[in-house]
Protein backbone atom coordinates (compact mmCIF):
# COMPACT_ATOMS: atom_id res chain seq x y z
CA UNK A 1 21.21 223.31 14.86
CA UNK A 2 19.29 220.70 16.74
CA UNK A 3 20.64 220.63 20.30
CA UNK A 4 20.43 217.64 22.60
CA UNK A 5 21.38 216.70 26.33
CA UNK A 6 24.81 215.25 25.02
CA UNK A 7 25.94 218.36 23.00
CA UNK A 8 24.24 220.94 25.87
CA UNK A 9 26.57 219.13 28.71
CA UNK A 10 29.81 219.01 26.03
CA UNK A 11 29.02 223.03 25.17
CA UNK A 12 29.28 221.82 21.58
CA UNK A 13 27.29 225.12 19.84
CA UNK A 14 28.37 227.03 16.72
CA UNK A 15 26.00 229.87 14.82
CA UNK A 16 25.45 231.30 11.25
CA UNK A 17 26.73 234.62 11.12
CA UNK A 18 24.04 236.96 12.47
CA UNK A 19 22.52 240.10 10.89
CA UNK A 20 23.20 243.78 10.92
CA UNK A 21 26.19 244.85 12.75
CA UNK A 22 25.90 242.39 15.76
CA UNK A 23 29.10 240.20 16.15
CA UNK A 24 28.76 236.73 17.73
CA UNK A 25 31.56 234.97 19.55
CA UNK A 26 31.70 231.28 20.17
CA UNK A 27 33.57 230.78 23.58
CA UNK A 28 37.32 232.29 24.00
CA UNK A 29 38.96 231.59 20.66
CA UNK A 30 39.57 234.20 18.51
CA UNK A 31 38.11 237.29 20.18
CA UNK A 32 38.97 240.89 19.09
CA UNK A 33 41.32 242.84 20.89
CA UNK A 34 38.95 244.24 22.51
CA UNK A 35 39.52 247.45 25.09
CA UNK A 36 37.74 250.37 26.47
CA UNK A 37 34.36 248.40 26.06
CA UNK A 38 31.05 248.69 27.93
CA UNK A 39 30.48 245.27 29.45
CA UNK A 40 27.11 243.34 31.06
CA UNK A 41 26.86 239.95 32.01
CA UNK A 42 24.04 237.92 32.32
CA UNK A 43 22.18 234.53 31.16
CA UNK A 44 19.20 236.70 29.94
CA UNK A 45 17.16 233.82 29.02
CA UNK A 46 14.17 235.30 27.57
CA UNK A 47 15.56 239.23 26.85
CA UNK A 48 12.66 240.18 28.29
CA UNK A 49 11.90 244.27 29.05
CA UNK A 50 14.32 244.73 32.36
CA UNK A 51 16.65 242.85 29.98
CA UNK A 52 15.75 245.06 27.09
CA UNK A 53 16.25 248.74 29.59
CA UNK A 54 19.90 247.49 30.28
CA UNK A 55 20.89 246.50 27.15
CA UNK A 56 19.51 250.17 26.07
CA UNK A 57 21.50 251.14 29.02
CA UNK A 58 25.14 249.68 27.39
CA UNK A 59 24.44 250.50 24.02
CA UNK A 60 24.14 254.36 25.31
CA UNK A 61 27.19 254.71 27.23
CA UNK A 62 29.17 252.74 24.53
CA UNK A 63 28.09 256.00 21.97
CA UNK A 64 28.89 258.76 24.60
CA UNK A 65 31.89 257.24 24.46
CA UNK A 66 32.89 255.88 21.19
CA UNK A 67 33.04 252.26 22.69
CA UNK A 68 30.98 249.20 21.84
CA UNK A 69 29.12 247.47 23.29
CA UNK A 70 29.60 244.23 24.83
CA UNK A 71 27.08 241.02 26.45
CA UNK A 72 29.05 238.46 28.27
CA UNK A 73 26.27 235.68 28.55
CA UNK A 74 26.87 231.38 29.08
CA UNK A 75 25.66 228.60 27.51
CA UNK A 76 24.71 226.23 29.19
CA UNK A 77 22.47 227.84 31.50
CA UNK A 78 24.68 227.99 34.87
CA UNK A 79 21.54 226.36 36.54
CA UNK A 80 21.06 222.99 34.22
CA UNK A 81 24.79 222.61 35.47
CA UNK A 82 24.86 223.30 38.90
CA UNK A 83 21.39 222.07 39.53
CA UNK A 84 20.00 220.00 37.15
CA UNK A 85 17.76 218.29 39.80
CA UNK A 86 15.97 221.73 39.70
CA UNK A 87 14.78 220.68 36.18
CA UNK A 88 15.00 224.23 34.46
CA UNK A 89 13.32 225.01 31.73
CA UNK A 90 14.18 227.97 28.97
CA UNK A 91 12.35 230.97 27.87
CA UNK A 92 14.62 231.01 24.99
CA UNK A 93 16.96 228.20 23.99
CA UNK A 94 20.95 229.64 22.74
CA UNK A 95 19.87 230.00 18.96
CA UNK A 96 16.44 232.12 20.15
CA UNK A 97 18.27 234.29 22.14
CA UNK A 98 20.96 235.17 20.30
CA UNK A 99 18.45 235.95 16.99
CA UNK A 100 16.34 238.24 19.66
CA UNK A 101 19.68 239.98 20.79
CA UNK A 102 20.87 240.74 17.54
CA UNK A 103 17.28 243.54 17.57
CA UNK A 104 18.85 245.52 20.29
CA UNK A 105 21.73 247.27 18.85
CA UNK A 106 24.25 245.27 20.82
CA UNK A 107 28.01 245.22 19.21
CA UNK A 108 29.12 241.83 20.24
CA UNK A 109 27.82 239.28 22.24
CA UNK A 110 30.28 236.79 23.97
CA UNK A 111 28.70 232.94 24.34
CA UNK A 112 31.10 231.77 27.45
CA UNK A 113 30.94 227.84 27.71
CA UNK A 114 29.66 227.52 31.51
CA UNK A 115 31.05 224.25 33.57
CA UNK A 116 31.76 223.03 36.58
CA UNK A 117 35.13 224.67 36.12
CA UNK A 118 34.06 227.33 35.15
CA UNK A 119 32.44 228.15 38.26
CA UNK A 120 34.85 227.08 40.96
CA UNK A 121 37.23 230.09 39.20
CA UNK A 122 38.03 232.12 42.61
CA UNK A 123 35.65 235.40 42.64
CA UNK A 124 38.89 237.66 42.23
CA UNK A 125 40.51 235.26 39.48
CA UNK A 126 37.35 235.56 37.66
CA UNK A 127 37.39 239.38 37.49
CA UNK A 128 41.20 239.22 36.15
CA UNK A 129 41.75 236.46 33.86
CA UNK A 130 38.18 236.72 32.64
CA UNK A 131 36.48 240.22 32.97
CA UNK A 132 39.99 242.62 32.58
CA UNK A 133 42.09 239.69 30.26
CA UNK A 134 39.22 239.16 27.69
CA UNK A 135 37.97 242.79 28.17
CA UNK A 136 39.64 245.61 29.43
CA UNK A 137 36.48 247.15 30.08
CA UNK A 138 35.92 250.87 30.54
CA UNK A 139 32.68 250.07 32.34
CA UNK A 140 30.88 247.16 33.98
CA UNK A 141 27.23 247.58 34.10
CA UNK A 142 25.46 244.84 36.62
CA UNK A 143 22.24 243.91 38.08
CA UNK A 144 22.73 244.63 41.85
CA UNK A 145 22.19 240.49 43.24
CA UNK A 146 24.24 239.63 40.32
CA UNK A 147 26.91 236.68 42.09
CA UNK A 148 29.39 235.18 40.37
CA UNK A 149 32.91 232.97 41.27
CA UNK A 150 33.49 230.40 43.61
CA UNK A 151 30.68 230.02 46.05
CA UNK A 152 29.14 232.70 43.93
CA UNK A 153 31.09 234.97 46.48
CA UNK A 154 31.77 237.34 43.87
CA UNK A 155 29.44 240.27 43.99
CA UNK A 156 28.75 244.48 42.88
CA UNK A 157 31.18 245.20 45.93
CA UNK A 158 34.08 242.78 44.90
CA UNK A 159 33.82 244.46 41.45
CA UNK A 160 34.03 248.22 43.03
CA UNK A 161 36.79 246.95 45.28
CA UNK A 162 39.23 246.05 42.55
CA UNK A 163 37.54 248.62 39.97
CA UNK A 164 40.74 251.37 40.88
CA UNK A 165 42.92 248.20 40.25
CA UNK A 166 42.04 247.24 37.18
CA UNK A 167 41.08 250.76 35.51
CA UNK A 168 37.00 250.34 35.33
CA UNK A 169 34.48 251.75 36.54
CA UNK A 170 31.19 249.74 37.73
CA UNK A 171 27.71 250.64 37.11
CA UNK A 172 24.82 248.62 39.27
CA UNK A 173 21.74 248.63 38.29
CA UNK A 174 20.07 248.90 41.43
CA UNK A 175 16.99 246.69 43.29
CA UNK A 176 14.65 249.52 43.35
CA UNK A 177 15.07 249.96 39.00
CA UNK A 178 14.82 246.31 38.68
CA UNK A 179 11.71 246.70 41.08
CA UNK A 180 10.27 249.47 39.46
CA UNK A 181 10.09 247.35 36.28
CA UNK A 182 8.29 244.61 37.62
CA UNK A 183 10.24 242.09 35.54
CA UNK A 184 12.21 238.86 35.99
CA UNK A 185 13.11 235.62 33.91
CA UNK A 186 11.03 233.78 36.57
CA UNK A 187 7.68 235.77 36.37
CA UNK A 188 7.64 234.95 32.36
CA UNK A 189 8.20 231.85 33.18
CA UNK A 190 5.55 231.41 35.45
CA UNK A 191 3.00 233.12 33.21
CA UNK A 192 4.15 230.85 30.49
CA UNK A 193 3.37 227.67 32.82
CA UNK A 194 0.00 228.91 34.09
CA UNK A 195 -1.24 229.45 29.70
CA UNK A 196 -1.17 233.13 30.71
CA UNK A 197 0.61 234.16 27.23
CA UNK A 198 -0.87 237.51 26.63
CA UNK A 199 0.71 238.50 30.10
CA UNK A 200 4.19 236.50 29.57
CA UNK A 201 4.01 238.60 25.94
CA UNK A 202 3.70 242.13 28.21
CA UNK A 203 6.64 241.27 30.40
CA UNK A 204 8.90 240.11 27.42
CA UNK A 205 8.21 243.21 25.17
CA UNK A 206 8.06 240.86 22.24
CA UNK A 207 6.01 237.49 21.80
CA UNK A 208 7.21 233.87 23.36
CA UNK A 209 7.99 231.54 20.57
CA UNK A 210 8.41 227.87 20.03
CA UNK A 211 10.33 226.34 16.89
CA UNK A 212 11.08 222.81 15.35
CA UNK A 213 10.81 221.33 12.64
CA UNK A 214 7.79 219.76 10.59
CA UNK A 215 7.43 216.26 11.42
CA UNK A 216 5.61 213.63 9.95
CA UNK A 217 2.35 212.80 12.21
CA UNK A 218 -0.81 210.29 11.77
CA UNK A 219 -2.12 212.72 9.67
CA UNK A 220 -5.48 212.72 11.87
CA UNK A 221 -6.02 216.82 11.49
CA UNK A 222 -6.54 216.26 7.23
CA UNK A 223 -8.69 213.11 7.85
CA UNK A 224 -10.93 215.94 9.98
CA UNK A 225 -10.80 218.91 7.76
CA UNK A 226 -8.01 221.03 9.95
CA UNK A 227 -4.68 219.75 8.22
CA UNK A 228 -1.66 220.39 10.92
CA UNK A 229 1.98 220.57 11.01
CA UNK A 230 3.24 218.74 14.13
CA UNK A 231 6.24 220.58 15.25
CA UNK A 232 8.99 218.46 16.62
CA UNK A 233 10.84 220.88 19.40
CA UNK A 234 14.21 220.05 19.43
CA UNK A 235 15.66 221.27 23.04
CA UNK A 236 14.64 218.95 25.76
CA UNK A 237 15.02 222.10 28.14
CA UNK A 238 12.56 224.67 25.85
CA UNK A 239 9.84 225.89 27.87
CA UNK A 240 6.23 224.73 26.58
CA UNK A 241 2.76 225.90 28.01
CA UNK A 242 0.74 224.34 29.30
CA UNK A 243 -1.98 222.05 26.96
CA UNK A 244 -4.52 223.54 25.12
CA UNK A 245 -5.21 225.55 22.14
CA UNK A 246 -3.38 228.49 21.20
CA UNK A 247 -3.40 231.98 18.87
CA UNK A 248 -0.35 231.96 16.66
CA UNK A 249 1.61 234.09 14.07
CA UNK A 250 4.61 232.33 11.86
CA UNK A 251 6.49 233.47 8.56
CA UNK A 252 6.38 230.31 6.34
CA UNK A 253 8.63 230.91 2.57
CA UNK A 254 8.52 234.47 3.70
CA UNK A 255 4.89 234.92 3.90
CA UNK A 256 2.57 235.30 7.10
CA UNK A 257 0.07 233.36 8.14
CA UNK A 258 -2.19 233.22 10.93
CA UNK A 259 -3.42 230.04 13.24
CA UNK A 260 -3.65 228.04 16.41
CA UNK A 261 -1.62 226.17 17.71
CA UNK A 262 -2.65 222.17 19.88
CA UNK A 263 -0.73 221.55 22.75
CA UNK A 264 -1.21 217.83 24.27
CA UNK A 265 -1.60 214.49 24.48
CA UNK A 266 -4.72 214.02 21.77
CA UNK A 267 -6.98 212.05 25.14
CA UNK A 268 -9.75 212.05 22.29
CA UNK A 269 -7.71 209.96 20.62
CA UNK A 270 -6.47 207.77 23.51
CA UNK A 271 -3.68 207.35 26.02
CA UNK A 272 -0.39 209.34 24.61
CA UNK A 273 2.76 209.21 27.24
CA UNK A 274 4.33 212.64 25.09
CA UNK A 275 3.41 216.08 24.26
CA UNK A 276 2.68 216.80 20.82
CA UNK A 277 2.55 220.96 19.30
CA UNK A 278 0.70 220.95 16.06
CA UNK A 279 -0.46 224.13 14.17
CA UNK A 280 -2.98 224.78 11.80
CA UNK A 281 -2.70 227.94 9.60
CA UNK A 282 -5.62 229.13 8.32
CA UNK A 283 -5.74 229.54 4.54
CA UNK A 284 -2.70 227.54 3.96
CA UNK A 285 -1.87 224.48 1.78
CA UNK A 286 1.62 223.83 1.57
CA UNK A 287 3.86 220.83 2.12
CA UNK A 288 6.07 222.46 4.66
CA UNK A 289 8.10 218.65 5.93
CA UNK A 290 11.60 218.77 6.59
CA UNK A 291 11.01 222.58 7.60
CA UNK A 292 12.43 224.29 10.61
CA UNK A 293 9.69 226.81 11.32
CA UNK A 294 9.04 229.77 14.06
CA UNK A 295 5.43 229.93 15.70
CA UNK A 296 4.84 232.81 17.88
CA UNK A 297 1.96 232.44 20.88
CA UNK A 298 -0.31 235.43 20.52
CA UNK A 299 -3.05 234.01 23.35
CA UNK A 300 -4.81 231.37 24.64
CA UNK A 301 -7.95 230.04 23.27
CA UNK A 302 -8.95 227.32 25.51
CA UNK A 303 -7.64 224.30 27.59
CA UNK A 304 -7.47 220.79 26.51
CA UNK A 305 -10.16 218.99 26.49
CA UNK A 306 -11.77 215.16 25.75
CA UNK A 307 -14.60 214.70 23.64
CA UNK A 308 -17.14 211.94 23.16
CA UNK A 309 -16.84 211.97 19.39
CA UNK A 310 -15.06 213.50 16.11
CA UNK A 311 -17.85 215.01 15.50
CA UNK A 312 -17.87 216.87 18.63
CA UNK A 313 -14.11 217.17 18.13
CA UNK A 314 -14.52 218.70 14.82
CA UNK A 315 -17.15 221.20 15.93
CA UNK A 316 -15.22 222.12 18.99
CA UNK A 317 -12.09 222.93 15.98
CA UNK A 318 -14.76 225.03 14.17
CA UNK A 319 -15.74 226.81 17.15
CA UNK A 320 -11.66 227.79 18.04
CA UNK A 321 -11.03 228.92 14.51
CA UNK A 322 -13.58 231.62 14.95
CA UNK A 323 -12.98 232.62 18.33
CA UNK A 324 -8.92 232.43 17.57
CA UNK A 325 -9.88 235.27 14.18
CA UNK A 326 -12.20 236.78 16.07
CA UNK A 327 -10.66 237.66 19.29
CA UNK A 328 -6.86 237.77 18.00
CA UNK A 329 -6.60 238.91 14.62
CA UNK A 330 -9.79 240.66 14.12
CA UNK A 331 -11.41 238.91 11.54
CA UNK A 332 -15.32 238.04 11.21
C-alpha cells in the first residue's frame, strides 16, 4: 500500500495477512480476548538488535508460561505527530516493520493509531483502559526511559505502582542492558545519514532496505550500456542515504540478483531539484515496470560525483561494477 502525508495523519493503514503464526491487528477493533499475555510496547522503528534481545526476551517468558506473546507498537510514529517540525525520518516505514517482525517469533503484534488524543490520555487512564482493558497482561516488559501518557508522565514506576492493582507484574529492561548493547533507533539512523551502511547493517542485525516501485525514467542508463530501474519510494518519511553509489541484494520473480544502487540528483546530467534511487542488476534483462520491488544496501561504493563527459561517466560505471563484485559479493 502506497502511503502518503494525507493517509499517515488520518491513520488510514490496513495489511495482507502476514506469514507463519504471527497475528496482525489493525487498531482496537476486533482484538482477541486476550489475557495472561506477555506485553512490550514500543515504536521499534528499525527492529534493530536491542529491539531484537527484547523481543527474544517476551517470546521466552510467554513459553515458560504458556502465554503469547504480545507487541503493542503505533503508527504514526508518536514523533511525526507531536513534532513534525523535527522532520523525522524512518528506518522502517509500517509495512517494513511489520514484514521484519513477523521473523522474530512474536504472537501478535497490536498497530495502535497514535494522535493527539491519543496522547493527552492521563498516564494512569492509559495503563487501565488501554494496557489492563485491551490486555490483561501477566507481564509488562519495558525499556527503563520508556514515557508514556499525558505529559509523557507515565513511566517504569507508575507501572510498578499500580502493578498489585491491576494483577501484573513489570519487567524493565534496565539502562545498563540497553547500554551494554550499544544500540538505539538513533545511532542507525545516524550511520544511515553519514553512507556508513555496513555499520547501520551491524547495529540492525539484518540489512537496511529501501522499496518502491519501478518507475518509468529517461531511460539514460540503456542509452549508456547500464540499463536501471528507477525506484519510486513511496513514504515521504522513509529514510534514504545519503547520494552516491551503493552495493545491493533484491529478489526479483523469486530469483536473486546482485547490483548497485545511484542515489542523487544525476549533476552530470544537469540541475535536478529531487532525489532519484535507480538500480542496476548485474546480469539482468527483464521488464520489471509497474513492480513493487525490495533492494537491500549491502555497502557503499563511492559518493556522488560530476563528470566532464559520458564517457568519463561510463568508465567511472565500469569501474563501480567491479569494485561493487569485487569487494561485496566476491566475484572477479
Amino acid at each position: 500500500m502506497i502511503i502518503n502525508d494525507d493517509s499517515i495523519l488520518q491513520n488510514s493503514f490496513t495489511f495482507a495477512p502476514q506469514p507463519e503464526l504471527m497475528q496482525v491487528h489493525n487498531g482496537w477493533e476486533n482484538l482477541p480476548s486476550f489475557e495472561n499475555v506477555i506485553l512490550t510496547i514500543g515504536t521499534y522503528d528499525g527492529v534493530h538488535f536491542g529491539h531484537q534481545q527484547i523481543i527474544k526476551r517476551i517470546n521466552d517468558l510467554a513459553k515458560a508460561n504458556q502465554s503469547e506473546s504480545v507487541l503493542l507498537t503505533f503508527h504514526p510514529h508518536p514523533r511525526l505527530v507531536l513534532r513534525p517540525d523535527l522532520e523525522l525520518k524512518l528506518i522502517t516505514t509500517i509495512e517494513e516493520k511489520v514484514k521484519l517482525l513477523a521473523n522474530y517469533g512474536i504472537d501478535h503484534i497490536v498497530i495502535a493509531p497514535f494522535s493527539k488524543e491519543f496522547a493527552s490520555i492521563p498516564a494512569e487512564l492509559y495503563v487501565k483502559d488501554v494496557l489492563v482493558k485491551n490486555f490483561m497482561p501477566k507481564k509488562i516488559v519495558i525499556g527503563y526511559d520508556h514515557k508514556f501518557g499525558a505529559e509523557r508522565k507515565g513511566d517504569i514506576d507508575l507501572l510498578r505502582k499500580l502493578a498489585k492493582d491491576f494483577h501484573y507484574e513489570v519487567e524493565e529492561i534496565s539502562k545498563q542492558t540497553i547500554d551494554d548493547l550499544s544500540v538505539s533507533s538513533t545511532k542507525v539512523r545516524k550511520a544511515i545519514l553519514e553512507g556508513d551502511i555496513e555499520a547501520a547493517n551491524e547495529l540492525l542485525a539484518h540489512p537496511f532496505s529501501l522499496s518502491g516501485e519501478v518507475v518509468h525514467g529517461e531511460k539514460r542508463g540503456r542509452q549508456l550500456g547500464f540499463p536501471t530501474a528507477n525506484i519510486e519510494i513511496n513514504n515521504p518519511h522513509k529514510l534514504i542515504p545519503p547520494a552516491g553509489v551503493y552495493a545491493i541484494k533484491s529478489k526479483i520473480n523469486k530469483e536473486s540478483y546482485n547490483g548497485l544502487l545511484s542515489i542523487g540528483s544525476k549533476p552530470t546530467f544537469g540541475e535536478y531539484n529531487e532525489q532519484f534511487v535507480e538500480a542496476y542488476f548485474f546480469d539482468f534483462k527483464q521488464d520489471i515496470y509497474g513492480q513493487e520491488i525490495k533492494v537491500t544496501l549491502i555497502g557503499k561504493v563511492r559518493n556522488e560525483m560530476k563528470f566532464d563527459s559520458k564517457d568519463a561517466l561510463v568508465a567511472q560505471m565500469k569501474e563501480d561494477v567491479k569494485i561493487g563484485k569485487e569487494k561485496y559479493f566476491c566475484q572477479g
